[in-house]
C-alpha atoms as a PDB file:
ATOM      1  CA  UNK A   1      15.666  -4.215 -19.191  1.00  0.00           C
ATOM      2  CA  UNK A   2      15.535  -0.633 -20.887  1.00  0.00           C
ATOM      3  CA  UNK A   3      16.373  -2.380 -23.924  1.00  0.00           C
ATOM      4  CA  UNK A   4      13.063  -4.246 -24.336  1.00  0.00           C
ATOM      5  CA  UNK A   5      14.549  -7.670 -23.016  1.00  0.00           C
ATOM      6  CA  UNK A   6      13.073 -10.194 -20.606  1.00  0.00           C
ATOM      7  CA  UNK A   7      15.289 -11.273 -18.114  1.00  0.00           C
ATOM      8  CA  UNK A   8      15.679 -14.979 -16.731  1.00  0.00           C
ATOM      9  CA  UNK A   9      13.213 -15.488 -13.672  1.00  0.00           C
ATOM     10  CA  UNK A  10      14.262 -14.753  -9.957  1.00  0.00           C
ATOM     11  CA  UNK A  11      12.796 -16.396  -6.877  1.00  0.00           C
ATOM     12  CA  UNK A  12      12.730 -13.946  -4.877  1.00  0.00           C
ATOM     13  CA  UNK A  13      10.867 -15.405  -1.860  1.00  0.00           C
ATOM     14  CA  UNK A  14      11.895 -18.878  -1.493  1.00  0.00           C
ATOM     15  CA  UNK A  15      10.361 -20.316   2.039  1.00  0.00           C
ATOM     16  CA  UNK A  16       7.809 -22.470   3.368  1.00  0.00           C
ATOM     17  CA  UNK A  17       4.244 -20.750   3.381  1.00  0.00           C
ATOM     18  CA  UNK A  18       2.284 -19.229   0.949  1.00  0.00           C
ATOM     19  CA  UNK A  19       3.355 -15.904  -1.049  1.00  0.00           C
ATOM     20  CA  UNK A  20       0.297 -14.446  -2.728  1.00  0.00           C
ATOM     21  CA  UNK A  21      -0.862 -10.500  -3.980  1.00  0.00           C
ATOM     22  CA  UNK A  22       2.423  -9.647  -5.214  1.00  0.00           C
ATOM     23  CA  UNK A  23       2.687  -6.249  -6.483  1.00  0.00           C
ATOM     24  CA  UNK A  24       5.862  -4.340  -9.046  1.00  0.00           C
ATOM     25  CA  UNK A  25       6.621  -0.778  -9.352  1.00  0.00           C
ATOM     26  CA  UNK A  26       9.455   0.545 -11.401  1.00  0.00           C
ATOM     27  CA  UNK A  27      10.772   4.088  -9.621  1.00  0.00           C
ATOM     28  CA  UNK A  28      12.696   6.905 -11.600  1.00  0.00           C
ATOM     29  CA  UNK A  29      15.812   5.367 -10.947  1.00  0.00           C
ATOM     30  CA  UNK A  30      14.774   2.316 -12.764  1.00  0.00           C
ATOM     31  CA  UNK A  31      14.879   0.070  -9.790  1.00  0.00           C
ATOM     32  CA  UNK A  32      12.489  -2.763  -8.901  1.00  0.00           C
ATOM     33  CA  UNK A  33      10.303  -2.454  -6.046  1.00  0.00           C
ATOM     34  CA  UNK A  34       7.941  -5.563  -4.903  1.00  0.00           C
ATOM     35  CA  UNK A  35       5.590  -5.901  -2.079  1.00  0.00           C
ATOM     36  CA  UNK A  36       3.668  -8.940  -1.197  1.00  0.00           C
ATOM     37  CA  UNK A  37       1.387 -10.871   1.144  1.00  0.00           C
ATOM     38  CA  UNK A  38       3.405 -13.874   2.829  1.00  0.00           C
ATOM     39  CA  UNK A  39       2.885 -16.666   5.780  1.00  0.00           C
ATOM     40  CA  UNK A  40       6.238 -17.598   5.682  1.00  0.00           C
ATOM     41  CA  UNK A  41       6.580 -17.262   9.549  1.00  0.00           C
ATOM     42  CA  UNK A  42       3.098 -18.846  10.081  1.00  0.00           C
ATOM     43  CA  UNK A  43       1.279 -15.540  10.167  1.00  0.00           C
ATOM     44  CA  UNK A  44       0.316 -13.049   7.352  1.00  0.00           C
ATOM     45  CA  UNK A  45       2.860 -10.322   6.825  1.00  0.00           C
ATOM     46  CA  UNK A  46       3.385  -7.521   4.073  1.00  0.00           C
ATOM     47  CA  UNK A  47       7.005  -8.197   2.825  1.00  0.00           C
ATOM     48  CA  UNK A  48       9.163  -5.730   0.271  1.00  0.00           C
ATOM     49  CA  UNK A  49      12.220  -5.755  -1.377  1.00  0.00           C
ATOM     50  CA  UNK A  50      13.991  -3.536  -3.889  1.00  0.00           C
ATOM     51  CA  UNK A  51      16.836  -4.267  -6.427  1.00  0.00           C
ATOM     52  CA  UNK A  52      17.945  -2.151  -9.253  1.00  0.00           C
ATOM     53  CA  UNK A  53      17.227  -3.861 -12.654  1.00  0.00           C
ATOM     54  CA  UNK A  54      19.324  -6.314 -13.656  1.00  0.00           C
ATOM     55  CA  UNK A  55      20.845  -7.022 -10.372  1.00  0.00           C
ATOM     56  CA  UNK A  56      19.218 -10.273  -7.544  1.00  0.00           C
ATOM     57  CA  UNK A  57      17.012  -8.973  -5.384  1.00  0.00           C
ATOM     58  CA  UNK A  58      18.297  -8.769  -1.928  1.00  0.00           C
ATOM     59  CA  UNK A  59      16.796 -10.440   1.272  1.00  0.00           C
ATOM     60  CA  UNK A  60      12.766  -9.429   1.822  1.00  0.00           C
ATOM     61  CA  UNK A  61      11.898  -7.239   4.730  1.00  0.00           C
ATOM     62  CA  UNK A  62       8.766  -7.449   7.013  1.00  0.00           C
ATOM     63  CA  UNK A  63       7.017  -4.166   6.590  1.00  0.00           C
ATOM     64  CA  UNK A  64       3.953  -4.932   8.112  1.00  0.00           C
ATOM     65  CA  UNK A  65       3.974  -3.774  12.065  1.00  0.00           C
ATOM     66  CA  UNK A  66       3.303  -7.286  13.251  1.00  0.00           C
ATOM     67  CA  UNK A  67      -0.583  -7.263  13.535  1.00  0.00           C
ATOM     68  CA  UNK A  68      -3.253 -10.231  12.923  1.00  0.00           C
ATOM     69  CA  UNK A  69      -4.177  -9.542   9.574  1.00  0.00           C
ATOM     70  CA  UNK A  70      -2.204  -7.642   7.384  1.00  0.00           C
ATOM     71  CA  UNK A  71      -3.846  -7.422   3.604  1.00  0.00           C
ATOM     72  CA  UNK A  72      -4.782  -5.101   0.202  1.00  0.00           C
ATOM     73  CA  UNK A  73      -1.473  -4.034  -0.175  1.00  0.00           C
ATOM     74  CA  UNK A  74      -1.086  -1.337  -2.573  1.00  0.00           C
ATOM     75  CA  UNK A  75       2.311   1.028  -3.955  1.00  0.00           C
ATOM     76  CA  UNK A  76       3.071   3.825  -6.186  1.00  0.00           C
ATOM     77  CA  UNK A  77       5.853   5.722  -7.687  1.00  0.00           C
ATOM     78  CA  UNK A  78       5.720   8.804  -8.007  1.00  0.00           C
ATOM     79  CA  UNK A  79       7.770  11.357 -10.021  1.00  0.00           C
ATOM     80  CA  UNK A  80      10.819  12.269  -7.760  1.00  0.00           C
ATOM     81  CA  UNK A  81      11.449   9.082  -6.792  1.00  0.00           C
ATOM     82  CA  UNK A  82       9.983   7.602  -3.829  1.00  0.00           C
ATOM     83  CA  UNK A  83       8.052   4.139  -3.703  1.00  0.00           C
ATOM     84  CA  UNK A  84       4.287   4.987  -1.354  1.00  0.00           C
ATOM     85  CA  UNK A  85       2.928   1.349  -0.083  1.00  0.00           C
ATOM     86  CA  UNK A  86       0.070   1.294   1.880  1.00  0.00           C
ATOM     87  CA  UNK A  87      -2.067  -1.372   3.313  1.00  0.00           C
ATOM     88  CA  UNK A  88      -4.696  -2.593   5.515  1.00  0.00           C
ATOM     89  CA  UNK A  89      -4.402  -4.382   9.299  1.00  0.00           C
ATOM     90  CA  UNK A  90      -6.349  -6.044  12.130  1.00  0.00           C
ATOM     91  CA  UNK A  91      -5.796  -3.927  15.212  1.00  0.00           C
ATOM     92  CA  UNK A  92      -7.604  -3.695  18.809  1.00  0.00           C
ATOM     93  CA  UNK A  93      -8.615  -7.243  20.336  1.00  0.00           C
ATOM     94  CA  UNK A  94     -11.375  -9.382  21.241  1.00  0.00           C
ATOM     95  CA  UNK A  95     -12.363  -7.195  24.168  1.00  0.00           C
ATOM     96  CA  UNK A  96     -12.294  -4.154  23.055  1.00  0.00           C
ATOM     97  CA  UNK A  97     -13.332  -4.638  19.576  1.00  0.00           C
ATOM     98  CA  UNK A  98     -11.189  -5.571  16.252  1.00  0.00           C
ATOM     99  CA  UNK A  99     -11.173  -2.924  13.352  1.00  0.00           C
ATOM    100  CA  UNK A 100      -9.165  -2.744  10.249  1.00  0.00           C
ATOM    101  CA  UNK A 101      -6.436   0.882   9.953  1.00  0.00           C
ATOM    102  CA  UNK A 102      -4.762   1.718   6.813  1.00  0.00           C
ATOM    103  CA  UNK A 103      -0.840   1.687   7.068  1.00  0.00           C
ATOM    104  CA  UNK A 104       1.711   3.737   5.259  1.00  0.00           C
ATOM    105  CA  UNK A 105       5.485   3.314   4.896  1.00  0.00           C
ATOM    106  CA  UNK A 106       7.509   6.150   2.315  1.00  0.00           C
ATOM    107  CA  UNK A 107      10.091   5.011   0.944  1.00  0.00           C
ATOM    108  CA  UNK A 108      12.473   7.783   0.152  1.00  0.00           C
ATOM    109  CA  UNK A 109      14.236   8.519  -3.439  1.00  0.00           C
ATOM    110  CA  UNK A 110      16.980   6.083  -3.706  1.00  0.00           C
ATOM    111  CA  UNK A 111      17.101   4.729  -0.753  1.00  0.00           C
ATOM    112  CA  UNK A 112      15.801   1.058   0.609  1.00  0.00           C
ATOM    113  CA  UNK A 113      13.222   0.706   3.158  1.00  0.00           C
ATOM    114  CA  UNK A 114      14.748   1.869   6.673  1.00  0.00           C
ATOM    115  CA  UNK A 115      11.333   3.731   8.235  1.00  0.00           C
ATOM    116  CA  UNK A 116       8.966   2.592  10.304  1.00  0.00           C
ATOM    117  CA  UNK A 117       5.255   2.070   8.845  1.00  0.00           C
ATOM    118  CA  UNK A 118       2.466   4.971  10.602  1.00  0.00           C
ATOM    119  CA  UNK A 119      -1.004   4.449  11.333  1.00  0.00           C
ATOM    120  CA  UNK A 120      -2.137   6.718   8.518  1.00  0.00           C
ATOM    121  CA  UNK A 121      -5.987   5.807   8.389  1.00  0.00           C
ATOM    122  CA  UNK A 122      -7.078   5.326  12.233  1.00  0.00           C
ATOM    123  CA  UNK A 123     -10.199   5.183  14.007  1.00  0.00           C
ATOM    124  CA  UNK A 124     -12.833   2.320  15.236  1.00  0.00           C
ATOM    125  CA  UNK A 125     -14.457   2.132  12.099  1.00  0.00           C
ATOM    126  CA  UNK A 126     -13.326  -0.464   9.380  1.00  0.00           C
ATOM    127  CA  UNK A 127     -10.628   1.076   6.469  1.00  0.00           C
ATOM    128  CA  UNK A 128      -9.954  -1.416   3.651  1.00  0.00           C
ATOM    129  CA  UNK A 129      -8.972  -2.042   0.340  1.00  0.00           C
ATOM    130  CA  UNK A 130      -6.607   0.900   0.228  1.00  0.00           C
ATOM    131  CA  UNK A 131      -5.539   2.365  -3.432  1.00  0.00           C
ATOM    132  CA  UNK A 132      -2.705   4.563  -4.186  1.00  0.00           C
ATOM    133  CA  UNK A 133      -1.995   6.361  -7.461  1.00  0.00           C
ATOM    134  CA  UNK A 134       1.057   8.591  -8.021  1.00  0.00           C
ATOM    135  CA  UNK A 135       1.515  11.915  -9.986  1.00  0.00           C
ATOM    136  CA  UNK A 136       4.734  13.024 -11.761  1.00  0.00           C
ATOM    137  CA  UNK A 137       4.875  16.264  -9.280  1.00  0.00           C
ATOM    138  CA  UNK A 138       5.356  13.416  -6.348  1.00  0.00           C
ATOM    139  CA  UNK A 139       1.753  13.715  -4.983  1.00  0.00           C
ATOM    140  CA  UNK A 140      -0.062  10.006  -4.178  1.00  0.00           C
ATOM    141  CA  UNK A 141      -3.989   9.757  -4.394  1.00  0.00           C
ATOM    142  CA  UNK A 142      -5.253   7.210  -2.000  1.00  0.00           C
ATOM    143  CA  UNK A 143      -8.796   5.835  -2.107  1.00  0.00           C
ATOM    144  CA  UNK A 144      -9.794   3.188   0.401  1.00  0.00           C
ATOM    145  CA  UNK A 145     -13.594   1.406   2.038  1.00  0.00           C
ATOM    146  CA  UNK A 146     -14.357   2.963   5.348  1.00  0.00           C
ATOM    147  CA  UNK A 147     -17.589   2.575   7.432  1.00  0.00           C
ATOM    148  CA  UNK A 148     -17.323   5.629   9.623  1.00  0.00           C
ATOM    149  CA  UNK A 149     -19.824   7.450   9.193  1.00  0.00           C
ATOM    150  CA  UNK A 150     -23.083   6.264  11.360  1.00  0.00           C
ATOM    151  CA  UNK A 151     -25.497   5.809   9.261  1.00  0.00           C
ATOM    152  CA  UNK A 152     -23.573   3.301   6.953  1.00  0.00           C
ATOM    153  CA  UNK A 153     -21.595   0.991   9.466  1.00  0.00           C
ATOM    154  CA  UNK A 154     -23.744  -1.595   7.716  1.00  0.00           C
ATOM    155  CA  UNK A 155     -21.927  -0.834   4.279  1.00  0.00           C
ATOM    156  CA  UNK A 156     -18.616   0.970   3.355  1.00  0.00           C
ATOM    157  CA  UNK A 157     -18.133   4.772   1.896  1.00  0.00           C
ATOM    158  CA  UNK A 158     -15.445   5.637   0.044  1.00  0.00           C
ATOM    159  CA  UNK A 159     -13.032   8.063   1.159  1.00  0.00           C
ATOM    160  CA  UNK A 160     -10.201   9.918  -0.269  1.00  0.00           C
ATOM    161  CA  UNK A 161      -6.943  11.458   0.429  1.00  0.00           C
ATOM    162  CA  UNK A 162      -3.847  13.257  -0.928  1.00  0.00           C
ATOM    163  CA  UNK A 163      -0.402  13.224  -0.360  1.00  0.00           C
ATOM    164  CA  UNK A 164       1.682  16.110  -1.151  1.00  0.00           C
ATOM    165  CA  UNK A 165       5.299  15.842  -1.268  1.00  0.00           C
ATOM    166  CA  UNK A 166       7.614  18.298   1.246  1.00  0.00           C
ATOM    167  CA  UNK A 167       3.804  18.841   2.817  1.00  0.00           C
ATOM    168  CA  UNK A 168       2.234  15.505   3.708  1.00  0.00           C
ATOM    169  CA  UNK A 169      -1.144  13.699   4.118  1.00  0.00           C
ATOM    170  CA  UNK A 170      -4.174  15.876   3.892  1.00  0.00           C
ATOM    171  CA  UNK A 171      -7.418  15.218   5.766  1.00  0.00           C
ATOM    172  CA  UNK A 172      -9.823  12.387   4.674  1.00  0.00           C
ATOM    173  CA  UNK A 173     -12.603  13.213   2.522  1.00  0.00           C
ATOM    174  CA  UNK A 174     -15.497  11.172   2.139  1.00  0.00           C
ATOM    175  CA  UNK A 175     -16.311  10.590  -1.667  1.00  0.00           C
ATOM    176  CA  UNK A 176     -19.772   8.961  -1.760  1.00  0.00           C
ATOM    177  CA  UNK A 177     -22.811   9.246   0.024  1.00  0.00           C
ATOM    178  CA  UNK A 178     -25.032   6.272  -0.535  1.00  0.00           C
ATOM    179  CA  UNK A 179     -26.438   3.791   1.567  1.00  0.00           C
ATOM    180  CA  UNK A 180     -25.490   0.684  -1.015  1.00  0.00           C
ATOM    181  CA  UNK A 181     -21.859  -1.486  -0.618  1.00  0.00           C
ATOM    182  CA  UNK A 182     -18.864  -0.199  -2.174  1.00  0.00           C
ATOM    183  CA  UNK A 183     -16.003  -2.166  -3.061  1.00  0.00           C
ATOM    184  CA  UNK A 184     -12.572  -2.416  -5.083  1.00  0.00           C
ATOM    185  CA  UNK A 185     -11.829   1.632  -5.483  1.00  0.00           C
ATOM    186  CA  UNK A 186      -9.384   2.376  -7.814  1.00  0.00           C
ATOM    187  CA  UNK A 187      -7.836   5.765  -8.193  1.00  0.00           C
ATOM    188  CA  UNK A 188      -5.584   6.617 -11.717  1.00  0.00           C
ATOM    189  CA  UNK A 189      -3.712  10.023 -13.287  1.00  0.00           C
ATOM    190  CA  UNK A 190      -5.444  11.081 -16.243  1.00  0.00           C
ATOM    191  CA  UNK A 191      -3.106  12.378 -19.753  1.00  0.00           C
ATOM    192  CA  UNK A 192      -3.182  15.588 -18.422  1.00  0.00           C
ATOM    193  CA  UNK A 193      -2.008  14.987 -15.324  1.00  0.00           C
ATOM    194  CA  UNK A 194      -5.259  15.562 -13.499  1.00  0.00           C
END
């Protein structure tokens, strides 16, 4: 609570299957966001609910687009408001080729999840382990693996981009240039805001 105090326990995913990677962010109207990795239909999905603090958490929704493999989910606040969740999926098929995209869903100030998730980080390479960080101006900072460029397909780059609210996603930058495995990026706001 505001006031310091723990509250009693909620369940908020009761259901066969296993619930794992759970995730909290508290937005600036003090309401409870959660995000999670759950089988509780059979397959993996990325599930989310919201509540305001104090109050039981409605019913989770599936935010995951229905793909094989949905994982490495990741949220952020930022400063006016809106909850950022991203995450990494299976697409394509045995065919053509599986790859991993990074998905995106904005949630808007306020307001409970109602969008649909986009494609944010596309391509035929693989794009995982997705990071956002949030800034009190309402930008988001996302760092994720990628093995696009040719001459590392073997091993994963990092890459970066920004969001910038009433603007949008930049383009992706690539942030290292070595030829040795990455893994686990983490992106965070200094004091100063940097």
């Amino acid at each position: 609570t505001p006031e310091g105090e723990w509250l009693e326990a909620q369940a908020i995913s009761p259901a066969p299957g296993s619930s794992a990677k759970p995730l909290v962010a508290i937005d600036a109207f003090s309401r409870v966001h959660i995000t999670w990795r759950d089988t509780r239909n059979g397959s993996p999905q990325i599930l989310y609910c919201v509540t305001p603090i104090g109050e039981a958490f409605g019913e989770p929704r599936v935010i995951s687009l229905g793909r094989s493999l949905p994982d490495d989910v990741t949220m952020a606040a930022d400063g006016l408001g809106a909850m950022h969740i991203a995450w990494a999926d299976r697409v394509g098929n045995l065919r053509d080729g599986l790859h991993y995209d990074v998905f995106y869903l904005l949630v808007p100030p306020g307001q409970e999840h109602t969008a649909t998730p986009s494609a944010l980080i596309t391509g035929i390479s693989n794009s995982s382990e997705p990071y956002l960080a949030a800034t009190s101006d309402g930008s988001i900072h996302l760092v994720w693996l990628d093995n696009r460029p040719p001459e590392t397909r073997d091993n994963s780059e990092i890459f970066y981009q920004r969001y910038l609210a009433g603007i949008g996603w930049g383009k992706p930058k690539r942030f290292t240039y070595t030829s040795v495995p990455h893994g686990n990026p983490v992106i965070v706001e200094s004091n100063d805001g940097s």
